[in-house]
PDB file of N, CA and C in Angstrom:
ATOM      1  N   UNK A   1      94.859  91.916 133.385  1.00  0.00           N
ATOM      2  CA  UNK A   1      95.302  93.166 132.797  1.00  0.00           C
ATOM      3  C   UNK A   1      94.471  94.304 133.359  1.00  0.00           C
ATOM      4  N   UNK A   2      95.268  95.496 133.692  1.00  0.00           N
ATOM      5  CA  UNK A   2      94.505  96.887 134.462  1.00  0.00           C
ATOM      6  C   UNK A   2      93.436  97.096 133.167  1.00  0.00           C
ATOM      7  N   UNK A   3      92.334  98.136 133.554  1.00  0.00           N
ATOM      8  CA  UNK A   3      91.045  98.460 132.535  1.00  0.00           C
ATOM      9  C   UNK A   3      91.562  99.669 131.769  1.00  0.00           C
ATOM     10  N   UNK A   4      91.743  99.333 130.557  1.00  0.00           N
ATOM     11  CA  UNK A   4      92.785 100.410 129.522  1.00  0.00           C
ATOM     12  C   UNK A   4      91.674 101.934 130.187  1.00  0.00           C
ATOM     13  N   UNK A   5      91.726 103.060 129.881  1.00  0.00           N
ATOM     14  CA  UNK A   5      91.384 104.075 130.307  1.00  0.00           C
ATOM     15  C   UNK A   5      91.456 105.232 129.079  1.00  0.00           C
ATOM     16  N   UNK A   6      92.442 104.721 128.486  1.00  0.00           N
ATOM     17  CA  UNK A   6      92.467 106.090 127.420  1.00  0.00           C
ATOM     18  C   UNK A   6      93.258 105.492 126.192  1.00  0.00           C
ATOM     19  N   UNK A   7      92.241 105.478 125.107  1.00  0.00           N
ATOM     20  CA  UNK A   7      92.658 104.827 124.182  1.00  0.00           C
ATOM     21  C   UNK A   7      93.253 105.868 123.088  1.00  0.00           C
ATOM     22  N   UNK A   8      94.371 106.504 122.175  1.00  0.00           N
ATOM     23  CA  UNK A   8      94.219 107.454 121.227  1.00  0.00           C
ATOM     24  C   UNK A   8      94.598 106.865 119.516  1.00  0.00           C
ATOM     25  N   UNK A   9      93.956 106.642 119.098  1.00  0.00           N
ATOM     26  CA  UNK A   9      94.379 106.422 117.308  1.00  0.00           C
ATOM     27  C   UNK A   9      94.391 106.840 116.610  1.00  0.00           C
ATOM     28  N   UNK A  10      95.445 107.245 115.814  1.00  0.00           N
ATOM     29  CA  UNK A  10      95.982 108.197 115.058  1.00  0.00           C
ATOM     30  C   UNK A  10      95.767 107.787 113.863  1.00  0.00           C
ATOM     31  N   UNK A  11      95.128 108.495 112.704  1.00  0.00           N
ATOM     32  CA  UNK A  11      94.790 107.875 111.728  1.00  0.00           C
ATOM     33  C   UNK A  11      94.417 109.256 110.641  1.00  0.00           C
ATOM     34  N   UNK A  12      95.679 109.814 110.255  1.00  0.00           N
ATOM     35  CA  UNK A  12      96.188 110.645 109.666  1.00  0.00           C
ATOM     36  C   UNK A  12      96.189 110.975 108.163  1.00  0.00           C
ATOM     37  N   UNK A  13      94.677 110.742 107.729  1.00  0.00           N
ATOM     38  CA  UNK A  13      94.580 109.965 106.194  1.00  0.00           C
ATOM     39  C   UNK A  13      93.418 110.978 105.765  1.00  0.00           C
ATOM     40  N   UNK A  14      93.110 109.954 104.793  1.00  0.00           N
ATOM     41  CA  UNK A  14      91.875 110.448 103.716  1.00  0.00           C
ATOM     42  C   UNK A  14      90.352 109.400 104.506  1.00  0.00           C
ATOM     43  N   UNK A  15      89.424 110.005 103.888  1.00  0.00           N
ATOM     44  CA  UNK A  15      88.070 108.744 103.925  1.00  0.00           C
ATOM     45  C   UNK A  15      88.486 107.841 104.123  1.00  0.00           C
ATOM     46  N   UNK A  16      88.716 107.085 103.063  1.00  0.00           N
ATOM     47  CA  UNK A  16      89.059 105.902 103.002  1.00  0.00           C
ATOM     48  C   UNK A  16      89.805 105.183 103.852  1.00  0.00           C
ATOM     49  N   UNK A  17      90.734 105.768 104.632  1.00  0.00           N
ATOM     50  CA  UNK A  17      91.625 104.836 105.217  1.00  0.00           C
ATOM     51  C   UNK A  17      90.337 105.516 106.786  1.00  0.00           C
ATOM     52  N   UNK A  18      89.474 106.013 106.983  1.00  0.00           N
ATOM     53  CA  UNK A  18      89.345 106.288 107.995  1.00  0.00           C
ATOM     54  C   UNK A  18      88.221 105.330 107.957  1.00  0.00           C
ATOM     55  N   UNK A  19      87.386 105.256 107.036  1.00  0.00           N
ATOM     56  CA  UNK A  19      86.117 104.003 107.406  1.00  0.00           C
ATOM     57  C   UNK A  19      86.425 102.647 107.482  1.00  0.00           C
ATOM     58  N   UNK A  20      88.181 102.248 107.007  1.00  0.00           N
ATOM     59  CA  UNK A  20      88.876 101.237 107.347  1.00  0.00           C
ATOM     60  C   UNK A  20      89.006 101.155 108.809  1.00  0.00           C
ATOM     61  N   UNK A  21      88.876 102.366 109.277  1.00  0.00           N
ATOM     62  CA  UNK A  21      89.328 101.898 110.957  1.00  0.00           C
ATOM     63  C   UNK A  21      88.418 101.411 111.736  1.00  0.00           C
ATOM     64  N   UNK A  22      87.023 101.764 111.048  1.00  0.00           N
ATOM     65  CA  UNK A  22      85.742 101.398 112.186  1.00  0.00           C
ATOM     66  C   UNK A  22      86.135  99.941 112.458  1.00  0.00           C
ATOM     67  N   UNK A  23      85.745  98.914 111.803  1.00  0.00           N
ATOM     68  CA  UNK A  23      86.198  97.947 112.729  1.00  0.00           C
ATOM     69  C   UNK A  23      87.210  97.726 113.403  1.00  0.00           C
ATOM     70  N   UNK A  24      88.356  98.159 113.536  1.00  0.00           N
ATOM     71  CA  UNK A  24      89.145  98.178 114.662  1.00  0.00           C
ATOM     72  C   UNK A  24      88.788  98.723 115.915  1.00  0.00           C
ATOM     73  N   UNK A  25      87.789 100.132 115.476  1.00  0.00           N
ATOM     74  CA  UNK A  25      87.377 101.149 116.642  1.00  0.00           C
ATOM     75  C   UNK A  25      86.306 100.508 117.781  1.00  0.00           C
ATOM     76  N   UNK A  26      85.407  99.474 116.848  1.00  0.00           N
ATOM     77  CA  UNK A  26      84.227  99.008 117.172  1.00  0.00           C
ATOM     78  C   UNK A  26      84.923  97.956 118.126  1.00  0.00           C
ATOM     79  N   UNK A  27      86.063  97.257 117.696  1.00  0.00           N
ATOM     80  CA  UNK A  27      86.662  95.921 118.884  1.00  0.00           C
ATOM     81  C   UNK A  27      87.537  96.476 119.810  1.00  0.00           C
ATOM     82  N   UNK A  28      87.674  97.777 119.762  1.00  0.00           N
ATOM     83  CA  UNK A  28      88.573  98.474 120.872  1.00  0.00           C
ATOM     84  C   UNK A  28      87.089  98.627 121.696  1.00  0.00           C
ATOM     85  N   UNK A  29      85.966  99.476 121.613  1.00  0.00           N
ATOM     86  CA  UNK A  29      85.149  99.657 122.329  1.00  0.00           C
ATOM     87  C   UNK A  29      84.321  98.333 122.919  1.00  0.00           C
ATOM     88  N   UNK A  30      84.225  97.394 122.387  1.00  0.00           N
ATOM     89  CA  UNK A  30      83.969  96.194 123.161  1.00  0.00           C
ATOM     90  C   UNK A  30      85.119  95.427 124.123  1.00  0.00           C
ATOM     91  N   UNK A  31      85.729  95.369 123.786  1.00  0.00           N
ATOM     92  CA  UNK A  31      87.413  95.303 124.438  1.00  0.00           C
ATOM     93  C   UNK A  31      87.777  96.042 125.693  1.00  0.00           C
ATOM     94  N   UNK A  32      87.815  97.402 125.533  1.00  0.00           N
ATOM     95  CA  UNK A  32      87.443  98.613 126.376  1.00  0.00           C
ATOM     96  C   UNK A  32      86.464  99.542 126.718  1.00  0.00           C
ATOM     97  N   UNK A  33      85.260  99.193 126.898  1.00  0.00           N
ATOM     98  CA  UNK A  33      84.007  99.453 127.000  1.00  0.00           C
ATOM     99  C   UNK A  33      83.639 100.835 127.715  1.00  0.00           C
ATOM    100  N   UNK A  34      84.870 100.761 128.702  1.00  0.00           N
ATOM    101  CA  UNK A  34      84.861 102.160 129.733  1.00  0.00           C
ATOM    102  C   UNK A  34      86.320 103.186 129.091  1.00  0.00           C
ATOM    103  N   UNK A  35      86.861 102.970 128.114  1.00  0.00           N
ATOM    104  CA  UNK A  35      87.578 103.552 127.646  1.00  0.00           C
ATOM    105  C   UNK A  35      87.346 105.070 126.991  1.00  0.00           C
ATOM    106  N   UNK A  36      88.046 106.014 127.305  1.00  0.00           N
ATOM    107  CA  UNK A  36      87.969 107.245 126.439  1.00  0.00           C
ATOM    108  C   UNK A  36      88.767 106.851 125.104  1.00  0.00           C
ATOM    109  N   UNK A  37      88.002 106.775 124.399  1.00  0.00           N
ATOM    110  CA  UNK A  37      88.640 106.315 122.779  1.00  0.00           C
ATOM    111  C   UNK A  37      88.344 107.218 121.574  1.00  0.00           C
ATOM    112  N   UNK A  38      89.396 108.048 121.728  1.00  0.00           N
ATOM    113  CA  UNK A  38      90.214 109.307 120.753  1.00  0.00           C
ATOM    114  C   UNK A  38      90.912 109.193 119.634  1.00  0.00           C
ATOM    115  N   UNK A  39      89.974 109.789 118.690  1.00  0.00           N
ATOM    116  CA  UNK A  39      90.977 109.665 116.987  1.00  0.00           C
ATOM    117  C   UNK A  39      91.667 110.981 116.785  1.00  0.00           C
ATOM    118  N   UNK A  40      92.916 110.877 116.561  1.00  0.00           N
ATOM    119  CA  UNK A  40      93.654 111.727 115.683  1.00  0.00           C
ATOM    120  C   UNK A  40      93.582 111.982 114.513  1.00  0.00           C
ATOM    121  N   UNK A  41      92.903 112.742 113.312  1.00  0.00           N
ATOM    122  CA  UNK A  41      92.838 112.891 112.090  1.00  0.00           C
ATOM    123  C   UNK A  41      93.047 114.450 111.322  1.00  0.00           C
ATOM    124  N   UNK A  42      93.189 114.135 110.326  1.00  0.00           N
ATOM    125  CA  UNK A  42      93.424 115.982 109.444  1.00  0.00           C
ATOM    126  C   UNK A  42      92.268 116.405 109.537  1.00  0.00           C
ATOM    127  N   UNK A  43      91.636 117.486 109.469  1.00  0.00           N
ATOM    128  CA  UNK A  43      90.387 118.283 108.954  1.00  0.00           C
ATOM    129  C   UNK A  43      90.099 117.812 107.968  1.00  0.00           C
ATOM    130  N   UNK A  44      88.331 117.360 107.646  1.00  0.00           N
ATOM    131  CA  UNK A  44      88.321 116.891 106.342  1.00  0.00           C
ATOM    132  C   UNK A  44      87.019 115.596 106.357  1.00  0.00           C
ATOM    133  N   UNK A  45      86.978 114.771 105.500  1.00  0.00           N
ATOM    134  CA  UNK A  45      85.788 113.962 105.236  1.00  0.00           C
ATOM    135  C   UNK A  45      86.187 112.981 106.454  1.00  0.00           C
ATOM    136  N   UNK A  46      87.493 112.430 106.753  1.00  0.00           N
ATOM    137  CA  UNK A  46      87.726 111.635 107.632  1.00  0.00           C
ATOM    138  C   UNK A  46      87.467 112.004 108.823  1.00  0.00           C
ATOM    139  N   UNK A  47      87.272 113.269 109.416  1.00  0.00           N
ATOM    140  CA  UNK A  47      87.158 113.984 110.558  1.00  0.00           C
ATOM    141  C   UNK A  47      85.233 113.401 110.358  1.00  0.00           C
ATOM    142  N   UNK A  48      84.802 113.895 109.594  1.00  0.00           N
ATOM    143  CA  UNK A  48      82.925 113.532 109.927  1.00  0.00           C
ATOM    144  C   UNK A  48      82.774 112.175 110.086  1.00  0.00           C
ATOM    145  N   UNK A  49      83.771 111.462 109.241  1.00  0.00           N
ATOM    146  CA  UNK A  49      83.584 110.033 109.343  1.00  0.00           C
ATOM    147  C   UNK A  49      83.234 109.633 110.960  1.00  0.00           C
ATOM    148  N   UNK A  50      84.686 110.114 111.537  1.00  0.00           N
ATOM    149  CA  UNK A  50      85.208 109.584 112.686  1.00  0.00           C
ATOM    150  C   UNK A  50      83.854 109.908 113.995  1.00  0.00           C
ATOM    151  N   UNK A  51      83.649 111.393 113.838  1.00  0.00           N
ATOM    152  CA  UNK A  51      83.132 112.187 114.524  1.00  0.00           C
ATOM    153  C   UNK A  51      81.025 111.739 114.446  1.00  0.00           C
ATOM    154  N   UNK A  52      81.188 110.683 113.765  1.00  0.00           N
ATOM    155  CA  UNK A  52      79.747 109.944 114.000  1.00  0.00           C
ATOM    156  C   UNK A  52      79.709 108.740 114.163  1.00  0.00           C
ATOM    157  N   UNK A  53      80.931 108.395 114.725  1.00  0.00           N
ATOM    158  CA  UNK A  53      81.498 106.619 114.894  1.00  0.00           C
ATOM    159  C   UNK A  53      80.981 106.759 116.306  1.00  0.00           C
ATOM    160  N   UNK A  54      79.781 105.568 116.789  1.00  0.00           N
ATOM    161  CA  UNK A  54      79.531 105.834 118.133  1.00  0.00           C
ATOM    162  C   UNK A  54      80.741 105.141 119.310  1.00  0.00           C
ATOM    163  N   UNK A  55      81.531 104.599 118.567  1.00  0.00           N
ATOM    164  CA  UNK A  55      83.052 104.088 119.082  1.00  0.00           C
ATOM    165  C   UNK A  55      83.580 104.961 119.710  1.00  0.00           C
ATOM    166  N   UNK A  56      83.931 105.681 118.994  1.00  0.00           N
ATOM    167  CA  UNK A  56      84.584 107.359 119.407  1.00  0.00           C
ATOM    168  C   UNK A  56      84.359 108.075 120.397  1.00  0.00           C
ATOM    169  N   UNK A  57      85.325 108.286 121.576  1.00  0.00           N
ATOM    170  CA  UNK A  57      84.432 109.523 122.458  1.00  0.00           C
ATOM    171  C   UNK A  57      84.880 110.849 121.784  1.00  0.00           C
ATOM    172  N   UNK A  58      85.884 110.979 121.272  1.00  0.00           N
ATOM    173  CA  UNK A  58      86.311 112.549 120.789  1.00  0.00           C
ATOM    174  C   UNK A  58      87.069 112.601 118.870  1.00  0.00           C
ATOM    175  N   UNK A  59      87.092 113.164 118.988  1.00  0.00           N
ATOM    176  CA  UNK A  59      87.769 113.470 117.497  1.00  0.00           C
ATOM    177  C   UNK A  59      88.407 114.733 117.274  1.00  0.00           C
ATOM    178  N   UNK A  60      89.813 114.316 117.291  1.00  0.00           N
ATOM    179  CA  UNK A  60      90.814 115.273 117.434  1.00  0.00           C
ATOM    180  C   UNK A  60      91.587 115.167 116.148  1.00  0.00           C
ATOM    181  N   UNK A  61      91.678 117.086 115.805  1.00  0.00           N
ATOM    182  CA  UNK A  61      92.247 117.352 114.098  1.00  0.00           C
ATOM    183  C   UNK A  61      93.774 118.023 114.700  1.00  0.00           C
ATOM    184  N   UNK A  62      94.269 117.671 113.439  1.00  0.00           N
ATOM    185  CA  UNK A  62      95.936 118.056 113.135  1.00  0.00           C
ATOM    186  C   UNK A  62      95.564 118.243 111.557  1.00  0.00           C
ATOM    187  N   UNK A  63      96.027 119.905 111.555  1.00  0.00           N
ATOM    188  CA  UNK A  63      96.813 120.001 110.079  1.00  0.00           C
ATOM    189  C   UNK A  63      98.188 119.824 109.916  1.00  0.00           C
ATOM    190  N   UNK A  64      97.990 118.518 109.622  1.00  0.00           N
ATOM    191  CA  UNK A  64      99.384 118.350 109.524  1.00  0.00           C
ATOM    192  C   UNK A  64     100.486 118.279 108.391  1.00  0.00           C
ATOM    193  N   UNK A  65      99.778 119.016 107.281  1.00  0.00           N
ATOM    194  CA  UNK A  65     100.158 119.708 106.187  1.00  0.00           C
ATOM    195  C   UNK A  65     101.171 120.832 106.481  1.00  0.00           C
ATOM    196  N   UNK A  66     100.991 121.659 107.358  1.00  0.00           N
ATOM    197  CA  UNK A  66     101.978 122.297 107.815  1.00  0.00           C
ATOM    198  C   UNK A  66     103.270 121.706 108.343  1.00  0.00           C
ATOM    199  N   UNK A  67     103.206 120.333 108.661  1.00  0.00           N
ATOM    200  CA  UNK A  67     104.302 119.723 108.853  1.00  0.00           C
ATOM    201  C   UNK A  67     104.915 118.821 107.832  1.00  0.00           C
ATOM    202  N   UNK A  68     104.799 118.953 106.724  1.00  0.00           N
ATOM    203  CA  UNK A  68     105.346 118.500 105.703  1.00  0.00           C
ATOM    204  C   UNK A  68     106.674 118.208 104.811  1.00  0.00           C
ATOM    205  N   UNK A  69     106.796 119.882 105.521  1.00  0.00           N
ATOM    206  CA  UNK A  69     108.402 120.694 105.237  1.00  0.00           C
ATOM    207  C   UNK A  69     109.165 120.322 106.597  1.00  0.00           C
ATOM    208  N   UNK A  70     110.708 120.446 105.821  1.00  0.00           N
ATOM    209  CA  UNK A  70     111.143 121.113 107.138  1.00  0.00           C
ATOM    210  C   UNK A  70     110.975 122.078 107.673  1.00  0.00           C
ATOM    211  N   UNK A  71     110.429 123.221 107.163  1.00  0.00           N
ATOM    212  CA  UNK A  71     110.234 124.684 107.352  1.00  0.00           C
ATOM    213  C   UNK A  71     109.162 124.822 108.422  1.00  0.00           C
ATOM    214  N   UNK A  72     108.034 123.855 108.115  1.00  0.00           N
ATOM    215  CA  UNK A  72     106.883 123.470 109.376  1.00  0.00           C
ATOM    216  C   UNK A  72     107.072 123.292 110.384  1.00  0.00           C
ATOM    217  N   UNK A  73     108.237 121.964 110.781  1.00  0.00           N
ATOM    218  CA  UNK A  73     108.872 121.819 112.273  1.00  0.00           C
ATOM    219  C   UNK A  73     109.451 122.812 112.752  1.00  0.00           C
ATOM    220  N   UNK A  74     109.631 123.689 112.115  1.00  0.00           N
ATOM    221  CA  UNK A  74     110.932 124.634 112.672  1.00  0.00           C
ATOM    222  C   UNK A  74     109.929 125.420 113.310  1.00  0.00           C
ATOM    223  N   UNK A  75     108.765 125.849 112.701  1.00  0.00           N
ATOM    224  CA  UNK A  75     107.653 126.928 112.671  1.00  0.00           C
ATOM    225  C   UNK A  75     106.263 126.339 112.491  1.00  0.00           C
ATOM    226  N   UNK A  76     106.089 125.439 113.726  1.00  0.00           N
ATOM    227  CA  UNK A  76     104.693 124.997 114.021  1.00  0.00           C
ATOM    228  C   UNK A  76     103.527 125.972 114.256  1.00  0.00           C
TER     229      UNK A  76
END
């Protein structure tokens, strides 16, 4: 199998579901060791979580509260 390169996980939650992910994050980075491995999350406690996971190379926010409505998609 080619050497994955860019990993992104989306994980669009609260705390809780975000300190659920470390071990997944932790066997992606042994797994993919040379991987850029990027979380998707809201602004918020899950964002600090993520953003001190030494798993992690980046930590990327979506308010995605604004997309809730239909009125949001229309007017991102």
């Amino acid at each position: 199998m080619d050497e994955m390169r860019h990993i992104l996980v989306v994980k669009l939650a609260d705390i809780g579901d975000a300190i659920g992910t470390l071990p997944a994050l932790r066997a992606l980075r042994i797994a993919f060791p040379k991987a850029t491995i990027d979380a998707l999350v809201t602004p918020g406690p899950a964002r600090e979580v993520l953003a001190h996971e030494p798993a992690v190379t980046r930590v990327r926010t979506l308010a995605k509260g604004a997309f809730d409505s239909p009125r949001g998609f229309a007017n991102p």
